[in-house]
C-alpha atoms as a PDB file:
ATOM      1  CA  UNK A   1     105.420   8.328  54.889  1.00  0.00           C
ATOM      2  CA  UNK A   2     103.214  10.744  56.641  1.00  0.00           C
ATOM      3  CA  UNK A   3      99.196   9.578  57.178  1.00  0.00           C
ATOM      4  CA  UNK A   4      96.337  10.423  54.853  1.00  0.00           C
ATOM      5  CA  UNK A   5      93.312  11.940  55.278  1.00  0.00           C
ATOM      6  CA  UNK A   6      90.671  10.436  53.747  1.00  0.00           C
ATOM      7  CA  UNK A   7      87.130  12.864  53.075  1.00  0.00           C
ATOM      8  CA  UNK A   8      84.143  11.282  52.212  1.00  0.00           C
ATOM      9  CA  UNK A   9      82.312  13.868  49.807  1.00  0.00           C
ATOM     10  CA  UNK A  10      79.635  11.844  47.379  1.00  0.00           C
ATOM     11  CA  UNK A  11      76.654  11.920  49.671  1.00  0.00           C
ATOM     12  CA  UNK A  12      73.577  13.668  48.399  1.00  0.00           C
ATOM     13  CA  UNK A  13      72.892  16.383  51.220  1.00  0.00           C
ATOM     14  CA  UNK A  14      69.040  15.509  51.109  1.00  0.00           C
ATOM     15  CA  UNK A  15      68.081  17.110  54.319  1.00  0.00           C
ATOM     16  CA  UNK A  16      70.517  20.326  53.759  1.00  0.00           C
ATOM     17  CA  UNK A  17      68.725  20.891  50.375  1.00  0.00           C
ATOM     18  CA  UNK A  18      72.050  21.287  48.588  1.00  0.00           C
ATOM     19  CA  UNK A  19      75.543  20.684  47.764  1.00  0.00           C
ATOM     20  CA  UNK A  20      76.686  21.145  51.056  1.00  0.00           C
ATOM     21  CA  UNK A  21      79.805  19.786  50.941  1.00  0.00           C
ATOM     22  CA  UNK A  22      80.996  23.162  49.551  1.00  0.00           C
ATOM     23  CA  UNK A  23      78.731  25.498  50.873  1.00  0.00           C
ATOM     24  CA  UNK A  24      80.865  28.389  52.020  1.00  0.00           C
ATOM     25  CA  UNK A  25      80.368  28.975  56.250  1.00  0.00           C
ATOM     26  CA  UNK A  26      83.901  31.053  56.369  1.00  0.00           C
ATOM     27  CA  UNK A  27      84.304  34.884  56.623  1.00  0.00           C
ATOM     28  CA  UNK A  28      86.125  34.255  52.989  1.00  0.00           C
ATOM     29  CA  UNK A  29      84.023  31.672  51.933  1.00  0.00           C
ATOM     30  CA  UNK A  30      85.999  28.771  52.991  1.00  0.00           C
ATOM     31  CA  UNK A  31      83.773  25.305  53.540  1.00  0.00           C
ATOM     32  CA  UNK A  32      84.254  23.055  56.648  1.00  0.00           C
ATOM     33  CA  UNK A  33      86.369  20.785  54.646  1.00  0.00           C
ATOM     34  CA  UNK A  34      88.954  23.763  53.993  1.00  0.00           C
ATOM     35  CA  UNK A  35      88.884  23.675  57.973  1.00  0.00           C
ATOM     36  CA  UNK A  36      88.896  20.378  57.815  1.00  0.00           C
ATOM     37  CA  UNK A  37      92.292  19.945  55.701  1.00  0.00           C
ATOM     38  CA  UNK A  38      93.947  23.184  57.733  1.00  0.00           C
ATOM     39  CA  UNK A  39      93.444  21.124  61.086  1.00  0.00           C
ATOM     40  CA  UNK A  40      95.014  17.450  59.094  1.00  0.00           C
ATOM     41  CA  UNK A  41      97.868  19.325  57.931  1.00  0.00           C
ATOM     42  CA  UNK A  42      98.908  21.159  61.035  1.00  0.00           C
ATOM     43  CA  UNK A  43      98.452  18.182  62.793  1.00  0.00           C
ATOM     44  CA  UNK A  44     101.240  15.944  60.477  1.00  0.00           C
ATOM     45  CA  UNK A  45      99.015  14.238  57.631  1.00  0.00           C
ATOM     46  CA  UNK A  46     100.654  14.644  54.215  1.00  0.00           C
ATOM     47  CA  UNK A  47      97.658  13.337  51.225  1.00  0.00           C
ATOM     48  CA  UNK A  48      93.934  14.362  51.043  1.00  0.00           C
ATOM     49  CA  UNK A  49      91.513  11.678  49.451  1.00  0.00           C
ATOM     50  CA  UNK A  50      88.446  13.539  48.092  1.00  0.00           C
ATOM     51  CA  UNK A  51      85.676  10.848  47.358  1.00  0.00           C
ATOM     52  CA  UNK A  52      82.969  12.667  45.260  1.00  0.00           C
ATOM     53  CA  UNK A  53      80.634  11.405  42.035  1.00  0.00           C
ATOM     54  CA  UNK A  54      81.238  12.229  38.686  1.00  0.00           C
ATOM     55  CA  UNK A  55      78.217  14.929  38.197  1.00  0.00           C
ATOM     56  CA  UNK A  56      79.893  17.366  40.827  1.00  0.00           C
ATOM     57  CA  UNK A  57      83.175  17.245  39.816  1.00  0.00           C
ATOM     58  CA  UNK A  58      83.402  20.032  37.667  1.00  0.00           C
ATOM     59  CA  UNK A  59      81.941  22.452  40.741  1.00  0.00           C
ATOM     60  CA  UNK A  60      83.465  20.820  43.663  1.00  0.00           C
ATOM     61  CA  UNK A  61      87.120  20.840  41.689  1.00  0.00           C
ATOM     62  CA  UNK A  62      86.807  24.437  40.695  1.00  0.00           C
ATOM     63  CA  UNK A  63      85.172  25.248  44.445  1.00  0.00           C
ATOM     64  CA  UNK A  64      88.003  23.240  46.710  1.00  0.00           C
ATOM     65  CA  UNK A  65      90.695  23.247  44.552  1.00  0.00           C
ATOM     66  CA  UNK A  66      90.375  26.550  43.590  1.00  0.00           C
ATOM     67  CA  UNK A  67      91.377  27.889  47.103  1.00  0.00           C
ATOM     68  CA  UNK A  68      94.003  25.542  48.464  1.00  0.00           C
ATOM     69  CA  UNK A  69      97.726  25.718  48.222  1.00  0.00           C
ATOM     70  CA  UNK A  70      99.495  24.372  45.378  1.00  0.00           C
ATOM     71  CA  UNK A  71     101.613  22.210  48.062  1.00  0.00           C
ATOM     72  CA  UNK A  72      98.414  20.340  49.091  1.00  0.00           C
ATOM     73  CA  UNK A  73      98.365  16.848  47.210  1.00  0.00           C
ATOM     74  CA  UNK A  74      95.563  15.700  46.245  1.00  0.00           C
ATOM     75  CA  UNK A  75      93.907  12.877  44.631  1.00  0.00           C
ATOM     76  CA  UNK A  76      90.150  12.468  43.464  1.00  0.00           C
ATOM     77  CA  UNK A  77      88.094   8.921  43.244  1.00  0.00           C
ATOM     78  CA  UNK A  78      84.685   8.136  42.618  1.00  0.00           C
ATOM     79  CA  UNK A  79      82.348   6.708  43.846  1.00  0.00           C
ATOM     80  CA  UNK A  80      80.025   5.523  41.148  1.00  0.00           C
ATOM     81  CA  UNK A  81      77.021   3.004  41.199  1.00  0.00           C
ATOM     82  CA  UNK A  82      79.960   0.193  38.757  1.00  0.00           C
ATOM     83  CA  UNK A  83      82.404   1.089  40.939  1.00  0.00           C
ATOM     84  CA  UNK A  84      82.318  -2.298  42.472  1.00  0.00           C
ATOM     85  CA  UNK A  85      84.880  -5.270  42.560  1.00  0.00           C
ATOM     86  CA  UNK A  86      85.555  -7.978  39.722  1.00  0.00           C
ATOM     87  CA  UNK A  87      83.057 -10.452  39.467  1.00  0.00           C
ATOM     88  CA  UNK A  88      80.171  -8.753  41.050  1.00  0.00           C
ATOM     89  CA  UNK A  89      76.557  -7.757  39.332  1.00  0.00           C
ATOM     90  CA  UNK A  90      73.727  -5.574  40.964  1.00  0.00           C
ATOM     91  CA  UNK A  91      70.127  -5.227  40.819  1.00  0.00           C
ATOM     92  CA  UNK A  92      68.981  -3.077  37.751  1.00  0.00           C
ATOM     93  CA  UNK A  93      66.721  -1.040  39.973  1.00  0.00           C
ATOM     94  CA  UNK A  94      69.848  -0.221  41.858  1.00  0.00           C
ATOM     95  CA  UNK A  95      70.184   4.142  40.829  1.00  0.00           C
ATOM     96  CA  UNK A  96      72.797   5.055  43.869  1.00  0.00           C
ATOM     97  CA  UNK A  97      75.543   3.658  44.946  1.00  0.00           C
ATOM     98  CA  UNK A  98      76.264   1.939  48.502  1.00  0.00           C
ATOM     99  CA  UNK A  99      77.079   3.874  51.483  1.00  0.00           C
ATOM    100  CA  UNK A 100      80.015   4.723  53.568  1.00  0.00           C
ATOM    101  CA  UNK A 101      81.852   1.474  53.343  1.00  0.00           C
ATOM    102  CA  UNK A 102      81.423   0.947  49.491  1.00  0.00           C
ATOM    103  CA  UNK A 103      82.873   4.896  49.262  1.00  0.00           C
ATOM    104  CA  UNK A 104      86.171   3.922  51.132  1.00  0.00           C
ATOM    105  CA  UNK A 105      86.590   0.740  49.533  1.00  0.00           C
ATOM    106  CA  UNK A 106      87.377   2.699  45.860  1.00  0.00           C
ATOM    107  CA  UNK A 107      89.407   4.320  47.583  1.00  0.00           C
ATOM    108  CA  UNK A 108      91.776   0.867  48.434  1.00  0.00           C
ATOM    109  CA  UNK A 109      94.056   1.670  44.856  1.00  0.00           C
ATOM    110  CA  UNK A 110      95.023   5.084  46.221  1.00  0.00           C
ATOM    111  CA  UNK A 111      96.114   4.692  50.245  1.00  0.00           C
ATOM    112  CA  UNK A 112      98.828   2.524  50.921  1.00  0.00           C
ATOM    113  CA  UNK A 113      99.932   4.181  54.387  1.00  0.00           C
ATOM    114  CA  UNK A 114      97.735   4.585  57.255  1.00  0.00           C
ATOM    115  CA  UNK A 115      94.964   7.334  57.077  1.00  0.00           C
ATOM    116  CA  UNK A 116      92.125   8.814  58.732  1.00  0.00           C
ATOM    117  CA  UNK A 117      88.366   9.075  57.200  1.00  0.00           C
ATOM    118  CA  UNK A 118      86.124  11.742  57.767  1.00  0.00           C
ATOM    119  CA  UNK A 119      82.731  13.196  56.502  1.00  0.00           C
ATOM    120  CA  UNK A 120      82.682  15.728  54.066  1.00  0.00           C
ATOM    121  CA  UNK A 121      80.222  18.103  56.508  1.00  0.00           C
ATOM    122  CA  UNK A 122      81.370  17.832  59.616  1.00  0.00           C
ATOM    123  CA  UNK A 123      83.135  19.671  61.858  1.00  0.00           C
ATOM    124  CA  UNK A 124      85.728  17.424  64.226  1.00  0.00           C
ATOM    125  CA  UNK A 125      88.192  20.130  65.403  1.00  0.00           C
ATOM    126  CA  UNK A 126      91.845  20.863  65.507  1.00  0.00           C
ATOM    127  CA  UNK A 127      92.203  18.355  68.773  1.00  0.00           C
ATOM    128  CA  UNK A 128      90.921  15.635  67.043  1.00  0.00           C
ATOM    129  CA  UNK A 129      93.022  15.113  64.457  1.00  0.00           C
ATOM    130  CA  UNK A 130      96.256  15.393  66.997  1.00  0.00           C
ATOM    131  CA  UNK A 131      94.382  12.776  68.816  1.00  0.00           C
ATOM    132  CA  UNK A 132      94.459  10.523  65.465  1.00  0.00           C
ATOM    133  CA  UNK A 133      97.968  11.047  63.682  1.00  0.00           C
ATOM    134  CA  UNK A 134      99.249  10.399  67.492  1.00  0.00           C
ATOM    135  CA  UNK A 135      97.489   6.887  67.270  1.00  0.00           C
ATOM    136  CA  UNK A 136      98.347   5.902  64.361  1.00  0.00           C
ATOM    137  CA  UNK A 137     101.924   6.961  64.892  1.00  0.00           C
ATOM    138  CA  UNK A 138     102.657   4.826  67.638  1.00  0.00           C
ATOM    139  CA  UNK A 139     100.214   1.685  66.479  1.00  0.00           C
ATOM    140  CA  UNK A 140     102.430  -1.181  65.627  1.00  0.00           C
ATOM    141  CA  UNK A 141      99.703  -3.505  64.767  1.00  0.00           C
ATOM    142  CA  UNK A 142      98.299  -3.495  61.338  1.00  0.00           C
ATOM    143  CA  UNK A 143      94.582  -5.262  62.358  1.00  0.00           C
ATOM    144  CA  UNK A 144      94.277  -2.556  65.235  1.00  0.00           C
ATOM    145  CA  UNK A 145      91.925   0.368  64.382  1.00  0.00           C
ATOM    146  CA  UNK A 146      91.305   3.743  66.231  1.00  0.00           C
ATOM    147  CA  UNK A 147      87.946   5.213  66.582  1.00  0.00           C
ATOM    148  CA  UNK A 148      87.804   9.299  67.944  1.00  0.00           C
ATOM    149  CA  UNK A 149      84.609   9.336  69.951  1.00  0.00           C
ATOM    150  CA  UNK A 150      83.113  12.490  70.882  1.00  0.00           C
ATOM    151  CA  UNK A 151      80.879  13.076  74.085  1.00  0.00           C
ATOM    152  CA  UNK A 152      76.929  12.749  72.907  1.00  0.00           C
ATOM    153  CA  UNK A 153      76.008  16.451  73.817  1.00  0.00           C
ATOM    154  CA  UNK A 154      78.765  18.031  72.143  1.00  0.00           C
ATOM    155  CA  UNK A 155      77.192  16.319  68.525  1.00  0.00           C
ATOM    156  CA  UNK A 156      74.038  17.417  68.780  1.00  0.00           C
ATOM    157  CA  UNK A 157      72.032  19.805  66.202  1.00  0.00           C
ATOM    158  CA  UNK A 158      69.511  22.818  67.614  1.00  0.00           C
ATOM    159  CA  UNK A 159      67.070  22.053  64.276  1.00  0.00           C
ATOM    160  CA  UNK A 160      66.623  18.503  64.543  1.00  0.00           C
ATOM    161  CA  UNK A 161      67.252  14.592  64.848  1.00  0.00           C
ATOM    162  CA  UNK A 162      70.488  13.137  64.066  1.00  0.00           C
ATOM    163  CA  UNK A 163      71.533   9.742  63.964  1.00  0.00           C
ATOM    164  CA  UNK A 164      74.867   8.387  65.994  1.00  0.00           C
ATOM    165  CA  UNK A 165      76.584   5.514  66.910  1.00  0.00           C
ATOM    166  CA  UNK A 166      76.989   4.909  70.144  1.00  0.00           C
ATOM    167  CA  UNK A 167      79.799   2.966  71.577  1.00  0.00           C
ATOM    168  CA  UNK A 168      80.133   0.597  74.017  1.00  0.00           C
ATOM    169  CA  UNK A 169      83.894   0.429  75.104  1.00  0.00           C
ATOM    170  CA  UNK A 170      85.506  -2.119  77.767  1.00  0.00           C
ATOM    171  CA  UNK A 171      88.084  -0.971  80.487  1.00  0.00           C
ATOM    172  CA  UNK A 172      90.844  -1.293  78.608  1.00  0.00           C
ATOM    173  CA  UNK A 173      89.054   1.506  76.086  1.00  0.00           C
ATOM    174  CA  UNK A 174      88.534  -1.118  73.037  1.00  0.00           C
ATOM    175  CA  UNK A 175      85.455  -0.852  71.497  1.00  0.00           C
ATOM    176  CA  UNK A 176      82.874  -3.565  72.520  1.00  0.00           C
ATOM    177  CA  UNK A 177      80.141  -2.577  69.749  1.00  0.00           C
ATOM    178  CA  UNK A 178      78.812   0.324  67.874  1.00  0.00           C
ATOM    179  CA  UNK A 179      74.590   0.665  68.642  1.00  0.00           C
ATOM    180  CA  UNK A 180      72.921   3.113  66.175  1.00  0.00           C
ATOM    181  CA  UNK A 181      70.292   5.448  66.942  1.00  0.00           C
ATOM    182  CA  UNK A 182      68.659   7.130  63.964  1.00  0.00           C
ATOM    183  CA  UNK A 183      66.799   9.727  65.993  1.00  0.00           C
ATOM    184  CA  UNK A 184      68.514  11.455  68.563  1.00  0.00           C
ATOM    185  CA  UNK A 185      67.343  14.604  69.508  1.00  0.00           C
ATOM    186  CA  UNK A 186      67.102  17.591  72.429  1.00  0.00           C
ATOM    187  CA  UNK A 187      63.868  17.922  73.978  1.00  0.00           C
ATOM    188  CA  UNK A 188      63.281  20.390  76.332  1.00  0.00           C
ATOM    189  CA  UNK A 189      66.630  19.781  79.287  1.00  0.00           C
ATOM    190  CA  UNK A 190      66.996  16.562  78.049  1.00  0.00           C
ATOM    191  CA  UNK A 191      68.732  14.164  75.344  1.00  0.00           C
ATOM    192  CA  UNK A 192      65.829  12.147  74.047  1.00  0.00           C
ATOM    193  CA  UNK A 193      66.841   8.549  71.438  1.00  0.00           C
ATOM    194  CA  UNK A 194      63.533   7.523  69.680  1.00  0.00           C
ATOM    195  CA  UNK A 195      63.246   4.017  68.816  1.00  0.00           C
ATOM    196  CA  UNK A 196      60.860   1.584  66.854  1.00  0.00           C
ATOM    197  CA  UNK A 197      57.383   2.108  67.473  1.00  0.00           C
ATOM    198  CA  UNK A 198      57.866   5.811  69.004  1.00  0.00           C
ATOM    199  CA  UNK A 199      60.096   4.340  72.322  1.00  0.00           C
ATOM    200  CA  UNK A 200      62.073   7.054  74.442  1.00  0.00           C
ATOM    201  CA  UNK A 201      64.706   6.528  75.623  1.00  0.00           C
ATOM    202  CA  UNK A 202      66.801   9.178  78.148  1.00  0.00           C
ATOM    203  CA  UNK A 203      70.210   9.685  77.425  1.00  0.00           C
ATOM    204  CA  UNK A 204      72.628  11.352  79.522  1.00  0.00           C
ATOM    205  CA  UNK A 205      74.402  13.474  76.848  1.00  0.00           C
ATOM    206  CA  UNK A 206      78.141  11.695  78.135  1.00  0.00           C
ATOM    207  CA  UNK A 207      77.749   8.400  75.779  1.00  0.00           C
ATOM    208  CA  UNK A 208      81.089   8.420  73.665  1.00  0.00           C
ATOM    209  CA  UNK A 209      79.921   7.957  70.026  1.00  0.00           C
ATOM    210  CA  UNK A 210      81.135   7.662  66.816  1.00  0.00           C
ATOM    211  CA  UNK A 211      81.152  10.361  64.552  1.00  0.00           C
ATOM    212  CA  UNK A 212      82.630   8.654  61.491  1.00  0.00           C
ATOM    213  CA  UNK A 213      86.067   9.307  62.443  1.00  0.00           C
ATOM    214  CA  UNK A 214      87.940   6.198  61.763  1.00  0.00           C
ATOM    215  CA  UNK A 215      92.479   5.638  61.965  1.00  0.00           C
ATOM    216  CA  UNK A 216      92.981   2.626  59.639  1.00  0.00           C
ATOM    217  CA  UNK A 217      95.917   0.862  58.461  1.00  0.00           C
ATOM    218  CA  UNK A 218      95.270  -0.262  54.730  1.00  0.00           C
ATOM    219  CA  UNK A 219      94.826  -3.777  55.702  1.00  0.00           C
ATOM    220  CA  UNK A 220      90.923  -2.773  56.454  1.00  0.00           C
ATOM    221  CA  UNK A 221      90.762  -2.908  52.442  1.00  0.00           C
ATOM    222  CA  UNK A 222      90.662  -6.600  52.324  1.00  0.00           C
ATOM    223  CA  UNK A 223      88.240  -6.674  55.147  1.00  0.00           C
ATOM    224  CA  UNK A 224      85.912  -4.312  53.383  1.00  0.00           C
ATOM    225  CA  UNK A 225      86.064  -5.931  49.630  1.00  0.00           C
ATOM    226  CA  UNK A 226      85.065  -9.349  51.446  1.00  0.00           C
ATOM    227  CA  UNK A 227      82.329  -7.886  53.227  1.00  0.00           C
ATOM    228  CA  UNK A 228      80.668  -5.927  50.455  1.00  0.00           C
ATOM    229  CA  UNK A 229      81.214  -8.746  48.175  1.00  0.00           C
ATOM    230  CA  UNK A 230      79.006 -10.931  50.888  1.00  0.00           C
ATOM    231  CA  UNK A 231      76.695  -7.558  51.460  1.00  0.00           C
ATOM    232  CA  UNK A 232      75.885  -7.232  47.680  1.00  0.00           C
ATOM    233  CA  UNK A 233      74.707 -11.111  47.404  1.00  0.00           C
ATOM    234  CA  UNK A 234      72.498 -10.662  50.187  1.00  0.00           C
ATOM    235  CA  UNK A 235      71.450  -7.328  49.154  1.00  0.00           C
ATOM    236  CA  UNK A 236      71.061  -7.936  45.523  1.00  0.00           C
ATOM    237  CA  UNK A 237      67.132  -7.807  45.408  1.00  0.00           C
ATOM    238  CA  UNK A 238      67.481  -4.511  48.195  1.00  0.00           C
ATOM    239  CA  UNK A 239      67.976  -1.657  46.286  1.00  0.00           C
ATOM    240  CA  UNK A 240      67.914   0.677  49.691  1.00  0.00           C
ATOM    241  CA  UNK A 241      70.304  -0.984  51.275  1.00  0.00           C
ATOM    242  CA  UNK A 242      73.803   0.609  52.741  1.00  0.00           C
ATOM    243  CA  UNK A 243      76.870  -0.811  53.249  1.00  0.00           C
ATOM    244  CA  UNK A 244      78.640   1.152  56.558  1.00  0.00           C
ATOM    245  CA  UNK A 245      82.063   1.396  58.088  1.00  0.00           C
ATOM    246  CA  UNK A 246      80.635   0.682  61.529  1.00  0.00           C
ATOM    247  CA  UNK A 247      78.857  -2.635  59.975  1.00  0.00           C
ATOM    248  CA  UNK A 248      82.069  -3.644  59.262  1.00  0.00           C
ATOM    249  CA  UNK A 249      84.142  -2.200  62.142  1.00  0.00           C
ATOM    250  CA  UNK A 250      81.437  -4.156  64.190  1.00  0.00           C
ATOM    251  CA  UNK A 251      81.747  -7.697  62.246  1.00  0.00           C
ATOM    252  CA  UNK A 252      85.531  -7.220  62.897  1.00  0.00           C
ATOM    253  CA  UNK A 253      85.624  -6.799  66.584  1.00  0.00           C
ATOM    254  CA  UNK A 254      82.748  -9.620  66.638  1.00  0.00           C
ATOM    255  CA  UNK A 255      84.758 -12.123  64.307  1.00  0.00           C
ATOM    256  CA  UNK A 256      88.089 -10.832  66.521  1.00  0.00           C
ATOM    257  CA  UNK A 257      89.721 -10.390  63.658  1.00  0.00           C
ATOM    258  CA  UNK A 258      90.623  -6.701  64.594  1.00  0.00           C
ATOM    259  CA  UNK A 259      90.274  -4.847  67.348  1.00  0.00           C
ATOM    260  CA  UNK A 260      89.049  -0.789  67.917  1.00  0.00           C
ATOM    261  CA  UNK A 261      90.780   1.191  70.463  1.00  0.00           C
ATOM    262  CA  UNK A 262      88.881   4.477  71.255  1.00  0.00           C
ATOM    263  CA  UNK A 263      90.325   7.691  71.979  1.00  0.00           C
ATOM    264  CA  UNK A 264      88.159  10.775  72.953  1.00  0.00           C
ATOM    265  CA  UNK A 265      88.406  13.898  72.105  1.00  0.00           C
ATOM    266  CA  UNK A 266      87.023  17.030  73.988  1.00  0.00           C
ATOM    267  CA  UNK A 267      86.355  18.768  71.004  1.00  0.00           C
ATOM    268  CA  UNK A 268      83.018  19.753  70.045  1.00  0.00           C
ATOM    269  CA  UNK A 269      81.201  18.947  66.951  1.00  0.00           C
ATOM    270  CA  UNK A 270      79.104  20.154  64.469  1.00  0.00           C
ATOM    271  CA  UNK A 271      78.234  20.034  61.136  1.00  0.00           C
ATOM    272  CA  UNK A 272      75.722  20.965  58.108  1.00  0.00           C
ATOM    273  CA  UNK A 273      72.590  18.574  58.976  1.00  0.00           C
ATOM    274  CA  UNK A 274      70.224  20.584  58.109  1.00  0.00           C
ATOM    275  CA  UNK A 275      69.809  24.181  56.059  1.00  0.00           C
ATOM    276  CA  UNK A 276      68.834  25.773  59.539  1.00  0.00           C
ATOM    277  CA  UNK A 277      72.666  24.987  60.761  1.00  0.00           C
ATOM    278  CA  UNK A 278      74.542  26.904  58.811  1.00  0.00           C
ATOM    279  CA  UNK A 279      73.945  30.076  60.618  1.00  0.00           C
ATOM    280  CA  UNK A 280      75.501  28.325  63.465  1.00  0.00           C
ATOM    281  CA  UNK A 281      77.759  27.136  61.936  1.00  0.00           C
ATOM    282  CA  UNK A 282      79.248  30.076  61.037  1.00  0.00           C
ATOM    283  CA  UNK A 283      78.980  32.376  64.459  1.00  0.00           C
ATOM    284  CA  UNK A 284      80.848  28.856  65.555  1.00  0.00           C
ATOM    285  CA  UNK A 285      83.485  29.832  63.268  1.00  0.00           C
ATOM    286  CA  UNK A 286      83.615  33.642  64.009  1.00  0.00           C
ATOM    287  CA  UNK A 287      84.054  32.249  67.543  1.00  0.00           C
ATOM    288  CA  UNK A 288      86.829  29.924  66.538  1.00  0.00           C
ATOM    289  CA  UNK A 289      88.854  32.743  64.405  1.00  0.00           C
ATOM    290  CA  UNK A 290      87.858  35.167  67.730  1.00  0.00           C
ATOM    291  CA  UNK A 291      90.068  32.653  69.817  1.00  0.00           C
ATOM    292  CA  UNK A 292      93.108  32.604  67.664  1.00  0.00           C
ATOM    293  CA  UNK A 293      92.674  28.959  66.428  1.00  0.00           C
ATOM    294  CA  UNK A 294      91.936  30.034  63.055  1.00  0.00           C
ATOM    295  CA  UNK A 295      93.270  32.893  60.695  1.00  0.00           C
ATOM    296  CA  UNK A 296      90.849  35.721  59.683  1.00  0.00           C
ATOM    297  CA  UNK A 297      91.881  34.232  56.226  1.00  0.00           C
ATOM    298  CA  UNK A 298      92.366  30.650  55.925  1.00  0.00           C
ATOM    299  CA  UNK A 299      94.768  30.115  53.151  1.00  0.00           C
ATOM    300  CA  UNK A 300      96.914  33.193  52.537  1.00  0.00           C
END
């Protein structure tokens, strides 16, 4: 059974100032998650995974679905503030639902074979996803996890902060821990992390991070449903607080119960952060098309 590819659609696009997940950035229109899917499929993975929420259904179904070949399979699950395991109960001032890791968890009824997971808005390139089906093609062990890390100054946006992971890998290339920095940005020549209390720190712009880009057997389903059970009892008077894949990559690797390898990809990244990206975005896809590595026309 080929790999899935598992997108991860539901977020809110606060910063972007709209539904970015299928804002067109094509010559024809297409979104990054129509490049996105291209790039899987070349590179071997059979299923796409849409997690979205109910209220943009309608658009995002008529918008994605609309364009792509009737031999893509597809399947849709929501992520929805009750979408939560047997037995559990939330704070009534709790109005979203719980992050990253609580968005592939309801996914666990619909992958059974090892997959990928991605973010809706982001750009990963072709290379990457070779770099993934590859790993999880010749990876034996179900409690062993790839990670695709990208070099720091290829993730970077022009208009802004952004927040990533960075990873701290040991010689054998298994990942030690994931540290994250919510405010990341270019100033001036250099690559500037801003901590608590206004800190800088340099960065050299070669840190491998993590750019949500996780290979998973299906056995990180159990591993998520016990964490979020234990995240939503100590979280239950919180009604900010997330529930990530990295958390729970990290408790893993801490706990030893699974281990990380990281491969890194060349490829450069980028994504729709904020409204001012798009315009890049798009000459980066003119440039793309320019080399060959896309069609004018994405899905003839």
């Amino acid at each position: 059974m080929k790999p899935t590819l598992v997108i991860l659609a539901a977020g809110m696009g606060s910063r972007y100032g709209t539904l970015k997940q299928i804002d067109g950035i094509g010559p024809n229109g297409e979104r990054i998650i129509d490049y996105s899917i291209y790039d899987a499929l070349r590179a071997g993975f059979g299923k796409v995974v849409f997690i979205i929420r109910k209220n943009i259904e309608k658009e995002f179904k008529e918008t994605i679905l609309g364009n792509l070949p009737e031999s893509v399979y597809t399947e849709f699950v929501y992520q929805e503030l009750d979408a939560i395991p047997e037995g559990l109960s939330y704070s009534p001032e709790r109005v979203k639902p719980w992050g990253t890791g609580h968005a592939m968890l309801v996914a666990a009824h619909h992958v059974h074979e090892p997959f990928i997971v991605i973010n809706a808005d982001d750009f990963y390139g072709a290379g990457s996803y070779k770099i993934a089906i590859e790993f999880l093609k010749n990876n034996a062990n179900p409690f062993e996890y790839g990670l695709i890390g990208y070099r720091l100054k290829n993730t970077l946006s022009d208009f802004g902060s952004v927040s990533r992971g960075i990873c701290e890998v040991n010689e054998q290339d298994y990942l030690k821990s994931i540290v994250e920095h919510t405010k990341i940005m270019k100033q001036d020549s250099k690559i500037i992390s801003v901590q608590d209390e206004g800190v800088e720190i340099e960065l050299t712009g070669e840190e491998t991070v993590s750019m949500n880009m996780f290979a998973f057997n299906p056995s990180i389903f159990d591993f998520l449903d016990r964490d979020f059970r234990d995240f939503i009892k100590n979280n239950y008077d919180n009604p900010k607080a997330e529930f990530y894949i990295p958390t729970v990559v990290d408790n893993l690797i801490n706990s030893g119960e699974a281990k990380v390898k990281v491969k890194r990809s060349d490829e450069s990244w980028f994504g729709l952060t904020y409204s001012e990206d798009k315009e890049l975005v798009e000459k980066r896809i003119e440039e793309l098309i320019a080399k060959g590595v896309y069609p004018a026309k994405l899905w003839e």
